[in-house]
N, C-alpha and C. Protein backbone atom coordinates (compact mmCIF):
# COMPACT_ATOMS: atom_id res chain seq x y z
N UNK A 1 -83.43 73.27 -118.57
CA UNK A 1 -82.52 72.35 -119.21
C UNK A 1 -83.07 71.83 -120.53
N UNK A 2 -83.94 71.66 -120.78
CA UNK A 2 -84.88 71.18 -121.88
C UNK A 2 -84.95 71.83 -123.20
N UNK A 3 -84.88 73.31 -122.71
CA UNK A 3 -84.89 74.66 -123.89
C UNK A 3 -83.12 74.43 -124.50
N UNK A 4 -82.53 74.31 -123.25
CA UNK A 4 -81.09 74.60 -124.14
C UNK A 4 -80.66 73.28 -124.51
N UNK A 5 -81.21 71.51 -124.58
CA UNK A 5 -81.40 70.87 -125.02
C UNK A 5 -81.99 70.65 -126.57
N UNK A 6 -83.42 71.36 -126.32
CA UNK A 6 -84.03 72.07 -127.77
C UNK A 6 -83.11 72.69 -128.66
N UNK A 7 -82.67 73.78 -128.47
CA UNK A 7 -81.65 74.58 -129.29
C UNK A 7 -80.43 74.24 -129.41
N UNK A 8 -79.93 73.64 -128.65
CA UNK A 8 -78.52 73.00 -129.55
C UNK A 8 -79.02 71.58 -130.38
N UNK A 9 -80.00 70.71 -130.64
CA UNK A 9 -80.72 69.88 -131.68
C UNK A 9 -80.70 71.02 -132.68
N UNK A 10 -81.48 72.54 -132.67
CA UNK A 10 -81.98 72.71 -133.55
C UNK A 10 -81.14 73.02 -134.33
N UNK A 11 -79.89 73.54 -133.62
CA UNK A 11 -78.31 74.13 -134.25
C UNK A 11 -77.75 73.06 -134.89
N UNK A 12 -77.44 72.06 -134.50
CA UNK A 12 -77.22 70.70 -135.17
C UNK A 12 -77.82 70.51 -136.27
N UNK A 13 -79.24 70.51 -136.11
CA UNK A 13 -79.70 70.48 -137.47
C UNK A 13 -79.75 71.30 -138.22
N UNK A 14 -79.81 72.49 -138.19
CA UNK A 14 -79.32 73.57 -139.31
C UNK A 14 -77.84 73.30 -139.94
N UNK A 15 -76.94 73.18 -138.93
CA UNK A 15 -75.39 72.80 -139.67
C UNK A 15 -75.40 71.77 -140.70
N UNK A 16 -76.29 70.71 -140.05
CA UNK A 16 -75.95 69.28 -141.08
C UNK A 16 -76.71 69.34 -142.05
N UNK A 17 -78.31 70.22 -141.90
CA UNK A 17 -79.03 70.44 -143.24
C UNK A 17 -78.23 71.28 -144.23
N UNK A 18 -77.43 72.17 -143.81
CA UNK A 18 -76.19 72.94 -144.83
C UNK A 18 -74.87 72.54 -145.66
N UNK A 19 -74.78 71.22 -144.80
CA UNK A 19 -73.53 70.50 -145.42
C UNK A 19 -74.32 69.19 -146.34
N UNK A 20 -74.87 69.56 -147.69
CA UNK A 20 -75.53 69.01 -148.58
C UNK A 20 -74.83 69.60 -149.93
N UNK A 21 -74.69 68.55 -151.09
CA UNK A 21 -74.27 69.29 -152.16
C UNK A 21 -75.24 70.04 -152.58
N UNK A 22 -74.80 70.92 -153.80
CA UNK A 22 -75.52 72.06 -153.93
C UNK A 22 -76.39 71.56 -155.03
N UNK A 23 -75.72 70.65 -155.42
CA UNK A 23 -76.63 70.13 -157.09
C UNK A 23 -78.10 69.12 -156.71
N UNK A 24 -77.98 68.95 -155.77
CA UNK A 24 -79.26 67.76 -155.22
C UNK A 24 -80.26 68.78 -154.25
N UNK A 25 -81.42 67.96 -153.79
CA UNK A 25 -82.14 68.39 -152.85
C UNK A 25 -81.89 67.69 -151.29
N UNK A 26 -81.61 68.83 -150.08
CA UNK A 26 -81.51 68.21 -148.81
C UNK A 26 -81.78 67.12 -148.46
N UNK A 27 -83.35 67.00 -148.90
CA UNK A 27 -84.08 65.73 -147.51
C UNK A 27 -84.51 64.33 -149.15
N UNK A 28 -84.18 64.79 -149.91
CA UNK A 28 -84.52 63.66 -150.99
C UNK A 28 -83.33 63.36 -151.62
N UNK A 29 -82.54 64.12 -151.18
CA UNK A 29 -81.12 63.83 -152.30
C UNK A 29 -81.12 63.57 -154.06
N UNK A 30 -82.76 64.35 -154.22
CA UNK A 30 -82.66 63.76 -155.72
C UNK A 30 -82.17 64.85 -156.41
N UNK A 31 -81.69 64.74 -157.59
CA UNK A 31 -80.63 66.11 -158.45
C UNK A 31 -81.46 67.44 -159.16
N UNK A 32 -81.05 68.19 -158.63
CA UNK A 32 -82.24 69.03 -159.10
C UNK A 32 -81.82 69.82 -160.80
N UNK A 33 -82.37 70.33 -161.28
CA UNK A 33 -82.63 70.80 -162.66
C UNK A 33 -83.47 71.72 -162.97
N UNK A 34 -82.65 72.17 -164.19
CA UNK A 34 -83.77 73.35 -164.52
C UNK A 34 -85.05 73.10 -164.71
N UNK A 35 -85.97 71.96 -165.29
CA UNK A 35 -87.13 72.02 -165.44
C UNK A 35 -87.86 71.63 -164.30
N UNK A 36 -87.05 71.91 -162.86
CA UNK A 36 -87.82 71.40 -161.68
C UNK A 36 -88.94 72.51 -161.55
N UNK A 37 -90.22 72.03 -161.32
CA UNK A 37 -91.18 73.05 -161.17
C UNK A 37 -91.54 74.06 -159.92
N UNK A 38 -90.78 73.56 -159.18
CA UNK A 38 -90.29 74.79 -158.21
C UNK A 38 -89.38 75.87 -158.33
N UNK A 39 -88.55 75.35 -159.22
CA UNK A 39 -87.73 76.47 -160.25
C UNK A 39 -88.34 77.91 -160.00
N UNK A 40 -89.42 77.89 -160.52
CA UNK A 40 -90.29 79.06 -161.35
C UNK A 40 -91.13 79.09 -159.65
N UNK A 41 -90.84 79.18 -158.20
CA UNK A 41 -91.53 79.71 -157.06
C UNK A 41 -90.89 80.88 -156.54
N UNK A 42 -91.79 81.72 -156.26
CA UNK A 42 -91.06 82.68 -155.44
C UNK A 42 -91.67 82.59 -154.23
N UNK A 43 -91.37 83.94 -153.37
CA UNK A 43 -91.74 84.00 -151.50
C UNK A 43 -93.52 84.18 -151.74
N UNK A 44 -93.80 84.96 -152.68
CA UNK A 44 -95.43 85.44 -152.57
C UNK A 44 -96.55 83.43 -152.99
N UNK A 45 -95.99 82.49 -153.45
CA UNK A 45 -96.54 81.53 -153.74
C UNK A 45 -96.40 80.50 -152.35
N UNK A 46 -95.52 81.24 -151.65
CA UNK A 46 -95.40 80.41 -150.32
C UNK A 46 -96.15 81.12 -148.86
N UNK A 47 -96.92 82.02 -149.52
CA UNK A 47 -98.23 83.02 -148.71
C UNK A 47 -99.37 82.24 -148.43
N UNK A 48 -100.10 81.95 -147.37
CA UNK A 48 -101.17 81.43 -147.01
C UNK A 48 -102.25 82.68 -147.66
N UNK A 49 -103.41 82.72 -148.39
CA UNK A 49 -104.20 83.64 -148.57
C UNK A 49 -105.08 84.53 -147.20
N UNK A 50 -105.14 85.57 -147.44
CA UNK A 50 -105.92 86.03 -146.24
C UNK A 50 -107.37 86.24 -146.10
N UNK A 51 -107.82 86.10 -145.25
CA UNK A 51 -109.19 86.17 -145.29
C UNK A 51 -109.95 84.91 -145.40
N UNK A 52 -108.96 83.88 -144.96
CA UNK A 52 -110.00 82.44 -145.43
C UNK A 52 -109.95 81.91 -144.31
């Protein structure tokens, strides 16, 4: 009972994290812009290095 407790929270929260305008950020609501410096991230800067 606990697991399918777990997963419908987590479904909930995926829906309501999606219903956000598109011009702001989710969890800060602050407005985002081109000179945001995450702008310029891709998937390889969100890599833990290996070997450490």
């Amino acid at each position: 009972m606990n697991i399918t407790k777990t997963v419908a929270l987590l479904i909930v929260l995926l829906l309501a994290a999606g219903c956000v305008e598109q011009d702001r950020y989710p969890v800060t609501g602050e407005e985002c812009s081109p000179d945001d410096l995450v702008q310029g991230l891709d998937q390889s800067d969100c890599v833990p290095p290996i070997g450490i």
